[in-house]
Protein backbone atom coordinates (compact mmCIF):
# COMPACT_ATOMS: atom_id res chain seq x y z
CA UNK A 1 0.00 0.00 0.00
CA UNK A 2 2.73 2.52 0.69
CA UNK A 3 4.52 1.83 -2.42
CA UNK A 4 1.73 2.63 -4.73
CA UNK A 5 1.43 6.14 -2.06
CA UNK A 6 4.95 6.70 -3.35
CA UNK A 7 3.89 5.98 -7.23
CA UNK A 8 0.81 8.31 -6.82
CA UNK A 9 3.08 10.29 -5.18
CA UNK A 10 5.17 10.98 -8.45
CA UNK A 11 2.49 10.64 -10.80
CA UNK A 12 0.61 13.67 -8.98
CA UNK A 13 3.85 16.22 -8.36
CA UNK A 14 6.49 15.00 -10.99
CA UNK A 15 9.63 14.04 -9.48
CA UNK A 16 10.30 14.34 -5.84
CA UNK A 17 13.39 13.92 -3.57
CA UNK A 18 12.59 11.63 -0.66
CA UNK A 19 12.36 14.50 1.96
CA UNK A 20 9.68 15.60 -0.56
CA UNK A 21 7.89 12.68 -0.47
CA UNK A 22 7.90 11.83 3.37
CA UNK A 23 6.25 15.36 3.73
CA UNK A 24 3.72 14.64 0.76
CA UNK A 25 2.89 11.16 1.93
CA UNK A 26 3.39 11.11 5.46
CA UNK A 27 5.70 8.07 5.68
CA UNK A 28 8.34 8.14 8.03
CA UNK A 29 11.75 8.57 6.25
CA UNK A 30 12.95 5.39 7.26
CA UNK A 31 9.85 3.75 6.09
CA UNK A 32 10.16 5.57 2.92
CA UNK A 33 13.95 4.54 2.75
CA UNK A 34 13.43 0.98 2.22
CA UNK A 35 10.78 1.23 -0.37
CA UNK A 36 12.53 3.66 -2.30
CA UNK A 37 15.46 1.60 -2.45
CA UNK A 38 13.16 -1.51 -3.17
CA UNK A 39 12.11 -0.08 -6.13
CA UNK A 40 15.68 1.24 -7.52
CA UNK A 41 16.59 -2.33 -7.26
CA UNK A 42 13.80 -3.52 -9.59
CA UNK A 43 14.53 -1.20 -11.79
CA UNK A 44 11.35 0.83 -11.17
CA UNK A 45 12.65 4.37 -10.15
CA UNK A 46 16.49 6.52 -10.32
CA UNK A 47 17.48 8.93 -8.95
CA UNK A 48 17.94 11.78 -11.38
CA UNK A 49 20.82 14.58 -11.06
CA UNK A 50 20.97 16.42 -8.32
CA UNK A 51 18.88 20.12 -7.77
CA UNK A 52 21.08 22.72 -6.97
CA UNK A 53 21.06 23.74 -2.49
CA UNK A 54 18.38 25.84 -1.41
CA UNK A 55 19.89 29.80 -0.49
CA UNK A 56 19.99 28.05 3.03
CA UNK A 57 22.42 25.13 2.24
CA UNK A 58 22.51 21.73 2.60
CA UNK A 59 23.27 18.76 0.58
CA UNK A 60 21.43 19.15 -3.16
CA UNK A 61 18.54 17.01 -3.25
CA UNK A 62 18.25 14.16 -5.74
CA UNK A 63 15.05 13.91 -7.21
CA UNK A 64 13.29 10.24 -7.51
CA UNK A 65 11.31 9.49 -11.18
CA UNK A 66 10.29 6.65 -13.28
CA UNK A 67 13.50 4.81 -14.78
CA UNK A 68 13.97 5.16 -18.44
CA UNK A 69 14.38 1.42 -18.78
CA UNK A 70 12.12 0.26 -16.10
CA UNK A 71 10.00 -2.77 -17.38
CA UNK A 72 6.79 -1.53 -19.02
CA UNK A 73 3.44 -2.08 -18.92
CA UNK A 74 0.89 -3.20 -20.97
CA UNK A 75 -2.70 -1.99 -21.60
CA UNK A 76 -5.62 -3.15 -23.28
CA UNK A 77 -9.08 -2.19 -24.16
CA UNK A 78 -11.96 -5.17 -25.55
CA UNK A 79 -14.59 -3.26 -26.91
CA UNK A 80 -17.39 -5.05 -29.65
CA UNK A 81 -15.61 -5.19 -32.43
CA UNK A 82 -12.37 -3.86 -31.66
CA UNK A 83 -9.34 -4.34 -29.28
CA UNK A 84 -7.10 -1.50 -29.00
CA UNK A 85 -3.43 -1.94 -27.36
CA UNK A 86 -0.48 -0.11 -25.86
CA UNK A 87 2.83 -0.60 -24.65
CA UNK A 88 3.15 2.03 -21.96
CA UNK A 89 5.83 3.46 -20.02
CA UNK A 90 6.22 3.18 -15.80
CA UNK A 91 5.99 7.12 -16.45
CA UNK A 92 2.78 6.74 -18.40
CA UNK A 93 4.25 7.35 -21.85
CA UNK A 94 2.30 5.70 -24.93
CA UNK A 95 5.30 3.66 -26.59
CA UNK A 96 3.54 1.88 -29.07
CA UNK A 97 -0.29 0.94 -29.87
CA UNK A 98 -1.92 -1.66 -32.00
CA UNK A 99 -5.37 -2.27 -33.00
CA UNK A 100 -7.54 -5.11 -34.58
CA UNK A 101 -10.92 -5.97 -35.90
CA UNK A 102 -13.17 -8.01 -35.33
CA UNK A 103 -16.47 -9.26 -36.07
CA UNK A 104 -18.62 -9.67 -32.73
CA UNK A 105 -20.58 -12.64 -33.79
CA UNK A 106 -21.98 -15.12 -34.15
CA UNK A 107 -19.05 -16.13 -31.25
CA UNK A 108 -16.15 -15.36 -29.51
CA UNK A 109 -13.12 -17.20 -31.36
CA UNK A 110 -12.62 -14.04 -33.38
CA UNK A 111 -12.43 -11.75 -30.45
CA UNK A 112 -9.95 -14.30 -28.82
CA UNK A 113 -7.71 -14.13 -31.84
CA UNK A 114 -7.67 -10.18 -32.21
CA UNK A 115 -7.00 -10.11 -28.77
CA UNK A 116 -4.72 -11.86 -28.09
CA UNK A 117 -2.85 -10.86 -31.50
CA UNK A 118 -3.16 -6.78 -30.48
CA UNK A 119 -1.68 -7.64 -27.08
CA UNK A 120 1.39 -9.90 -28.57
CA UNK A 121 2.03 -6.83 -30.52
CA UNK A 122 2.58 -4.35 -28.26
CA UNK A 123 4.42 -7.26 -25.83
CA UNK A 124 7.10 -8.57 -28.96
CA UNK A 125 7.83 -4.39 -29.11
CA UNK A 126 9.01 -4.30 -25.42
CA UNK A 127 12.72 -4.18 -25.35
CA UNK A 128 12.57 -5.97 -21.43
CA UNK A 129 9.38 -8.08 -20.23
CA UNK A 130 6.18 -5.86 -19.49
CA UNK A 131 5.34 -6.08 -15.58
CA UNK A 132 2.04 -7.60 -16.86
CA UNK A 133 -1.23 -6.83 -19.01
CA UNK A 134 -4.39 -4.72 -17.80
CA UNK A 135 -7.48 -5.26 -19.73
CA UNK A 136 -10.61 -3.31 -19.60
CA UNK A 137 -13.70 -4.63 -21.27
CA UNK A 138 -16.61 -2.79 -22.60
CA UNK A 139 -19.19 -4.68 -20.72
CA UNK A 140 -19.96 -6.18 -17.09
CA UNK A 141 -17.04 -8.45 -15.50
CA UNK A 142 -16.06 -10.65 -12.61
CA UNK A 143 -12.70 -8.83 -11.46
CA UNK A 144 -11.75 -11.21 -9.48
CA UNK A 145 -11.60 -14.29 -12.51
CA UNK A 146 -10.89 -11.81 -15.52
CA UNK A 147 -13.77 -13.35 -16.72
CA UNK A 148 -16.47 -11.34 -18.88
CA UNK A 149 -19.83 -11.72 -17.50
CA UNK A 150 -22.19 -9.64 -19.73
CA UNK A 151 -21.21 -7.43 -22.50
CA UNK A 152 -25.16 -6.00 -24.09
CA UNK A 153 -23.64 -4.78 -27.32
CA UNK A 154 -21.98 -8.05 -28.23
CA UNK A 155 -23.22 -11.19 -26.22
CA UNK A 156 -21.36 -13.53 -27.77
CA UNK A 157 -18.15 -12.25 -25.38
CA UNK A 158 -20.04 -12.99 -22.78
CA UNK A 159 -18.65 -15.58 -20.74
CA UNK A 160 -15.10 -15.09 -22.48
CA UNK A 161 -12.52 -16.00 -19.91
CA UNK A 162 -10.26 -13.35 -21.03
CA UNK A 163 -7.80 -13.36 -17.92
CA UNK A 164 -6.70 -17.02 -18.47
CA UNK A 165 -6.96 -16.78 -22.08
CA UNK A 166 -4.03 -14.21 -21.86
CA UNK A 167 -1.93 -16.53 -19.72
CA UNK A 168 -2.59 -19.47 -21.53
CA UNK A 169 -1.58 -18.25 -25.07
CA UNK A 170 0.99 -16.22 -24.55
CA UNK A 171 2.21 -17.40 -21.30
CA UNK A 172 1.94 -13.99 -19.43
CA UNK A 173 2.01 -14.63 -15.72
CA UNK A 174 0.13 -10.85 -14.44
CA UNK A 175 -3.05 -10.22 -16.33
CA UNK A 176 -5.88 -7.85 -14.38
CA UNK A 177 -8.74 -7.07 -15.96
CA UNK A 178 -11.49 -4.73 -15.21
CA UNK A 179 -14.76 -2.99 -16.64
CA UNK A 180 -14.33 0.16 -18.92
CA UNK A 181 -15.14 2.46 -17.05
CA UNK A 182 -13.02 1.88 -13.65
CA UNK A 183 -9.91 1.36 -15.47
CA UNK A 184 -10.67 4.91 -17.54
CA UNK A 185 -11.38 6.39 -13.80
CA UNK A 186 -8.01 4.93 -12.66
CA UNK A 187 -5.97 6.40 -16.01
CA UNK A 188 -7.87 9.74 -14.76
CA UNK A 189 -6.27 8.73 -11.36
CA UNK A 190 -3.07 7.74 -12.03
CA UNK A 191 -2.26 10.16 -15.31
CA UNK A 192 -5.33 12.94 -15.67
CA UNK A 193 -7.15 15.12 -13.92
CA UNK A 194 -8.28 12.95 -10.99
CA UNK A 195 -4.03 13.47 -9.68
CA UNK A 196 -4.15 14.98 -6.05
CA UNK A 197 -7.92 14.15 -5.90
CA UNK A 198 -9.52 11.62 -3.23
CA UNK A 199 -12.97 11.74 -5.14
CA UNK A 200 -14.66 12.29 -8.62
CA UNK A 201 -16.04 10.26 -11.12
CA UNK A 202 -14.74 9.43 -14.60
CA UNK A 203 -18.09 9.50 -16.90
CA UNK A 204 -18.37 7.29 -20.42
CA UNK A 205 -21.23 8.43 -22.97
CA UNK A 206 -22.08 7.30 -26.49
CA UNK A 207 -23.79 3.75 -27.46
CA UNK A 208 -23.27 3.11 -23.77
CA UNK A 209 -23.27 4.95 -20.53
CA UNK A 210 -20.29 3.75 -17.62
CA UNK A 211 -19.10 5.68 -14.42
CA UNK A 212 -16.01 4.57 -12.49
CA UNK A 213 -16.09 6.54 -9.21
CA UNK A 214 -13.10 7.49 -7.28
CA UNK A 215 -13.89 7.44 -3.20
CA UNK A 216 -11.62 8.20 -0.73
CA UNK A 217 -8.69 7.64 -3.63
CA UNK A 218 -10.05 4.03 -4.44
CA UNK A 219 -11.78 3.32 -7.56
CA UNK A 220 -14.68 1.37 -5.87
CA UNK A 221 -15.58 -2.01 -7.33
CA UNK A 222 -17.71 -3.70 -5.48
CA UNK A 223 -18.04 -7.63 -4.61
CA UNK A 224 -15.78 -9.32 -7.66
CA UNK A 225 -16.39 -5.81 -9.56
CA UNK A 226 -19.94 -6.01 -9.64
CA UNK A 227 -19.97 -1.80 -8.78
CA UNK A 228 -20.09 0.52 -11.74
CA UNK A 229 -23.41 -0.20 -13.66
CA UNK A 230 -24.84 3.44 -13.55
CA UNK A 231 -26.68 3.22 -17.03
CA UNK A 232 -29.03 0.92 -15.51
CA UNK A 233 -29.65 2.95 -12.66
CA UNK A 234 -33.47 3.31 -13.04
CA UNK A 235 -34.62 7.18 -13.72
CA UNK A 236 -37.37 6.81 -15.16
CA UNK A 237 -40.14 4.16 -13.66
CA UNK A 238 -42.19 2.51 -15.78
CA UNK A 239 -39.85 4.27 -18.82
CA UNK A 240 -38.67 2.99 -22.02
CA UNK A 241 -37.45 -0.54 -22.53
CA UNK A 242 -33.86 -1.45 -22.25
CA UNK A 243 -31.62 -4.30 -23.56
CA UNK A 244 -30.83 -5.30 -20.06
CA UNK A 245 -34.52 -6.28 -19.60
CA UNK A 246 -35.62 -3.57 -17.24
CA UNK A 247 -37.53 -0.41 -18.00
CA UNK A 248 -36.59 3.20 -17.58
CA UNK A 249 -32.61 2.89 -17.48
CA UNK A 250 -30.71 6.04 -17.53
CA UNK A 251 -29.50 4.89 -20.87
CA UNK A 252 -33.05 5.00 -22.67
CA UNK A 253 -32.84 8.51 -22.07
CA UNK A 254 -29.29 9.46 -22.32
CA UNK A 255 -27.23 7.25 -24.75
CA UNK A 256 -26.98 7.74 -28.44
CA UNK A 257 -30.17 5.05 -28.97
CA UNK A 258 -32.08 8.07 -27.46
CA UNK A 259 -30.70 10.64 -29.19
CA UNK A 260 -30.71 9.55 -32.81
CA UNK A 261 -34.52 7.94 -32.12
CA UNK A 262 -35.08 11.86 -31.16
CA UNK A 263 -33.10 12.94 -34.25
CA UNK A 264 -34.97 11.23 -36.75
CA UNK A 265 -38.23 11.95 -35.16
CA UNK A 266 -37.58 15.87 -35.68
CA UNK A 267 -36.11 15.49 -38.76
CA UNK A 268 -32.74 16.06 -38.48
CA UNK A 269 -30.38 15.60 -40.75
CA UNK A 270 -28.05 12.73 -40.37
CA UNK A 271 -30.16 11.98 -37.12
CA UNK A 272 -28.92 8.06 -37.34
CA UNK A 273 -25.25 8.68 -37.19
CA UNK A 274 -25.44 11.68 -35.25
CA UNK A 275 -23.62 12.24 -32.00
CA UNK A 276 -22.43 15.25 -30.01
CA UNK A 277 -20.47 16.96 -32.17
CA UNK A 278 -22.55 16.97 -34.89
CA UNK A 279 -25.80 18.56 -32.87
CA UNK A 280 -23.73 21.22 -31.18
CA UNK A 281 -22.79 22.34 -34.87
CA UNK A 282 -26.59 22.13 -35.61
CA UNK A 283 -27.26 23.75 -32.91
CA UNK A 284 -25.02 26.84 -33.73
CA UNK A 285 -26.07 26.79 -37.62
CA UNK A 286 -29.63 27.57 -35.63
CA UNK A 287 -31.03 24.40 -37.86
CA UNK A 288 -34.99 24.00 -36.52
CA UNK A 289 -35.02 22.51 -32.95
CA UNK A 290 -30.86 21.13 -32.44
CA UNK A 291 -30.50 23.09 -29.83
CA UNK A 292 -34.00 22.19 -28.66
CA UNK A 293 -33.10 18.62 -28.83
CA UNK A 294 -28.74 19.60 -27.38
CA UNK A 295 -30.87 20.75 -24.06
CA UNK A 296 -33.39 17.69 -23.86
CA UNK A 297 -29.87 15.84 -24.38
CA UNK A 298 -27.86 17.76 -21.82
CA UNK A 299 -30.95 17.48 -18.98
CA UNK A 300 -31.06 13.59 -19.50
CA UNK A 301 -27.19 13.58 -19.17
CA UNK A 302 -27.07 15.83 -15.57
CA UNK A 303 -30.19 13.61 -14.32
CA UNK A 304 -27.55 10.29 -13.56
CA UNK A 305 -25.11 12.47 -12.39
CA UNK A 306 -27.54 14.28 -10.30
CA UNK A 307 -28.46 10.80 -8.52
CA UNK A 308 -24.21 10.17 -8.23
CA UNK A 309 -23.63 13.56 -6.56
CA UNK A 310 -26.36 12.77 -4.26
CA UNK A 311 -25.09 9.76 -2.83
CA UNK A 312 -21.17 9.70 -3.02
CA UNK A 313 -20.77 13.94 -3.86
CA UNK A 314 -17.73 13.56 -6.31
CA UNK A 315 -17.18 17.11 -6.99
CA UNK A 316 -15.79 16.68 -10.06
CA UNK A 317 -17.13 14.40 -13.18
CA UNK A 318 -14.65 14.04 -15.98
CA UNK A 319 -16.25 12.84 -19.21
CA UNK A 320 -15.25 10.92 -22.11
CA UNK A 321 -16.84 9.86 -24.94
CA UNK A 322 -18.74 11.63 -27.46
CA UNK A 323 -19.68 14.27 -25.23
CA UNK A 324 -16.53 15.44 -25.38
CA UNK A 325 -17.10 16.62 -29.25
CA UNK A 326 -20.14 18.33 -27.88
CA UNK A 327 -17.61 21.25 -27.05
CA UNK A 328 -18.22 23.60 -24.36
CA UNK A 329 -21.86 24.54 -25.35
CA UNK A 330 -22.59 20.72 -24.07
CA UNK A 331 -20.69 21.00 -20.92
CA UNK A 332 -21.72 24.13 -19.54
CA UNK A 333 -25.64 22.83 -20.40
CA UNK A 334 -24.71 19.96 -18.42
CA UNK A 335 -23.44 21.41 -15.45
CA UNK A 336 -26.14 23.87 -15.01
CA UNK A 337 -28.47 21.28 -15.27
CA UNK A 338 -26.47 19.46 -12.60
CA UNK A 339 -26.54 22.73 -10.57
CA UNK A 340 -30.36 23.36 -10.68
CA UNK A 341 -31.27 20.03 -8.96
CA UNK A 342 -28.17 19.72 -6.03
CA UNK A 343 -29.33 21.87 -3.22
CA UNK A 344 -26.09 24.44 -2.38
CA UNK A 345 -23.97 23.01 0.19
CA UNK A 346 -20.68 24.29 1.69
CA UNK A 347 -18.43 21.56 -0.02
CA UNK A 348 -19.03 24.09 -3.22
CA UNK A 349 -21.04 23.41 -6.21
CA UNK A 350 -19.98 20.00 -8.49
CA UNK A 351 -17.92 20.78 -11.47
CA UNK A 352 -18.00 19.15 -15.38
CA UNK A 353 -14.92 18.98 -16.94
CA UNK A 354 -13.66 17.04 -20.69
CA UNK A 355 -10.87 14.76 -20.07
CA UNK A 356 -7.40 16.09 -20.64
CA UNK A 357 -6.27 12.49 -21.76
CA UNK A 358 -8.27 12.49 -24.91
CA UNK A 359 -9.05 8.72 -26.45
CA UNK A 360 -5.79 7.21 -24.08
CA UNK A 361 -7.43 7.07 -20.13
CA UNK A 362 -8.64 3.62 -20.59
CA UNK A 363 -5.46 2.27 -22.17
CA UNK A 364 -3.22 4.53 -19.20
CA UNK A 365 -5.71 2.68 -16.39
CA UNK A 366 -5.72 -0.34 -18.07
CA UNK A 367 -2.05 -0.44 -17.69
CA UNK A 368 -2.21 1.02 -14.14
CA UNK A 369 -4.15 -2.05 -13.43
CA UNK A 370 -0.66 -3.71 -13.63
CA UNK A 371 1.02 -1.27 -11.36
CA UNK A 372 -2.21 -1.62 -8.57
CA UNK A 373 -2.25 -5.60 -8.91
CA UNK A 374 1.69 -5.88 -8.98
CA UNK A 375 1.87 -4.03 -4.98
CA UNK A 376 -1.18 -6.34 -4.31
CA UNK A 377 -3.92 -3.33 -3.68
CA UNK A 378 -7.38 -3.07 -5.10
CA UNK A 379 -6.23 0.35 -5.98
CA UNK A 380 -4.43 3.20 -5.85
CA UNK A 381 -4.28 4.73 -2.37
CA UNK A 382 -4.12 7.97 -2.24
CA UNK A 383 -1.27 10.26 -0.92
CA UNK A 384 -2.35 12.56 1.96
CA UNK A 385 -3.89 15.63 0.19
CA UNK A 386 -0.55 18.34 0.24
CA UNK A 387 -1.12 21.92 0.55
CA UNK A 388 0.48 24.52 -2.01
CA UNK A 389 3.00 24.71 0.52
CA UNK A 390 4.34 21.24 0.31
CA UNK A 391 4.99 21.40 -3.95
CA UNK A 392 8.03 23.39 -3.79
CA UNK A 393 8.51 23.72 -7.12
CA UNK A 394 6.30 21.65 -8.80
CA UNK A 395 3.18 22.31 -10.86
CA UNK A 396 -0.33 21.10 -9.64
CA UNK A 397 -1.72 18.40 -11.39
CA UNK A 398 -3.88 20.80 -13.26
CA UNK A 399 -1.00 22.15 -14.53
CA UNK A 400 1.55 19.12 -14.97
CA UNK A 401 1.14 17.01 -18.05
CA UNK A 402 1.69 13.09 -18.00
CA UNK A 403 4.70 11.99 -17.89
């Protein structure tokens, strides 16, 4: 647990000297000592030239980062249709990617090949073996086995024992695997906007809706990952119909089933391939009723994250997906519909922000999967929350790009 304090550590400020990082994660130096040195020896971290003295003196401090050549990680991302890979740095650098194709029915063997030929890919390009493989899927799993319960948008995956398949064929000895959505809340963790934060939530929207949440620095799971299913959250009693068998799901009224049905039914043109980005441009030409429809949209969005910020009060949802190309007309009509129905409170209103990490979060906490699994913690722990005062010298995470 208090080595992956140190790694959050570094992936929140940059690099730190160890009399940085006692102060920023409360470890005793001696504590902090032995890791430290545990993780030179593997290769993990160096020690990188010395800073110059403070005006005060003393011995130049030698700051601690990710090694150039430390083994790398691997992550992966099983979607219907397509598996998307990446070789990825200790630091969090994309090294290499690789993608494949594949047709989602009428069963699984063709998923099994593109996956496991994306992930040799990226594996054969590592110049020293990968720690291990993280693999999110686009659909409902059992953490615990690696093993895809439910995916709605391609049953025939479902069932697909992708862990051991991993091991088995290409004799990989760490493979974690996770839903969508929680490893893109860890990438926003580990790598994006959710550095230095204790609590958000990392929002997916387009054929699909997914939230991983972030609570008290752990992306919550739930018994064998069974945490995380907010599209089906019911908003709607007695609503519309949805593939998962029950009625009224927040995605009947907020994926891009809903919007295109809505589309077509006004008349809008290229209402069944439309998405975000192509209604907020409607909406700006003024075509008849876009931005009627960009509202209706934006309402149905805030109404699930209304519910979330009522229970768990992220403060902060990051979203990905096609909202994104809605641009900021779309985010700001989100967040004041979020804002009309959460009564004030003195924790400050909840803010709506577009992920900084563009299409890479899921393969970054995919890969940080590795990284969580390989210290053997559910998940990142979170350093004690420093003040201004403790960064000397270093940019917020706001400010400080991935590594």
């Amino acid at each position: 647990m208090n080595r992956v304090r140190i790694l959050q550590s570094l992936y929140d400020f940059g690099p730190l000297s160890r009399a940085e990082l006692a102060r920023v994660t409360g470890l005793s130096r001696s504590a902090l000592t032995v890791i430290v040195e545990d993780l030179v020896r593997q290769g993990l971290l160096t020690q990188e030239a010395a800073r110059p003295s403070s005006p005060a003196g003393g011995k130049p401090a030698r700051p601690l980062w990710f090694a150039p050549d430390s083994p790398p990680l691997v992550g992966v991302h099983l979607l219907p249709g397509r598996v998307e890979a990446a070789l990825v740095s200790a630091g969090g650098k994309v090294l290499t990617k690789a993608e494949r194709l594949f047709s989602p029915e009428p069963d699984a063997k063709a998923a099994v090949e593109a996956l496991v030929a994306a992930t040799a890919e990226v594996t054969d390009a590592a110049s020293t073996t990968p720690l291990g493989v993280g693999v999110a899927v686009g659909g409902m799993v059992d953490s615990d086995t690696g093993t895809v319960v439910k995916v709605a948008l391609a049953p025939a995956l479902d069932g697909l024992p992708v862990g051991q398949t991993l091991r088995d064929r290409l004799g990989l000895r760490l493979v974690c695997v996770d839903m969508h959505p929680r490893a893109q809340a860890l990438g926003d963790r580990w790598f994006g906007q959710g550095r230095g934060r204790s609590h958000f939530a990392s929002v997916y929207t387009g054929e699909a809706l997914g939230v991983g949440l972030v609570v008290g620095g752990d992306v919550h799971r739930g018994p064998a990952g069974a945490g995380g299913e907010i599209g089906h959250s019911i908003v709607q009693v007695n609503g519309a119909p949805c593939h998962c068998g029950q009625r009224g799901c927040w995605e009947t009224l907020a994926s891009h089933s809903w919007l295109r049905t809505q589309a077509a039914s006004r008349g809008l043109p290229g209402a069944t391939t439309l998405g975000a980005g192509a209604l907020s441009r409607l909406a700006a030409a003024r075509v008849p009723q876009a931005a009627e429809l960009l509202g209706e949209w934006a309402d149905n969005l805030a109404v699930g994250l209304v519910n979330l910020h009522q229970v768990f009060a992220p403060g902060l949802f990051i979203l990905h997906g096609d909202t994104v190309a809605g641009g900021e007309e779309l985010r700001s009509r989100i967040e004041r519909a979020l804002h009309s129905r959460v009564p004030p409170h003195p924790g400050g209103p909840p803010q709506v922000a577009f992920t900084a990490l563009e299409d890479q979060a899921t393969l970054l906490g995919a890969a940080g999967l590795v990284l969580s699994h390989h210290f053997n913690s559910p998940g990142p722990t979170p350093p004690r929350q420093a003040t201004s005062s403790e960064r000397p010298g270093h940019a917020t995470p706001s400010e400080r790009p991935p590594a």
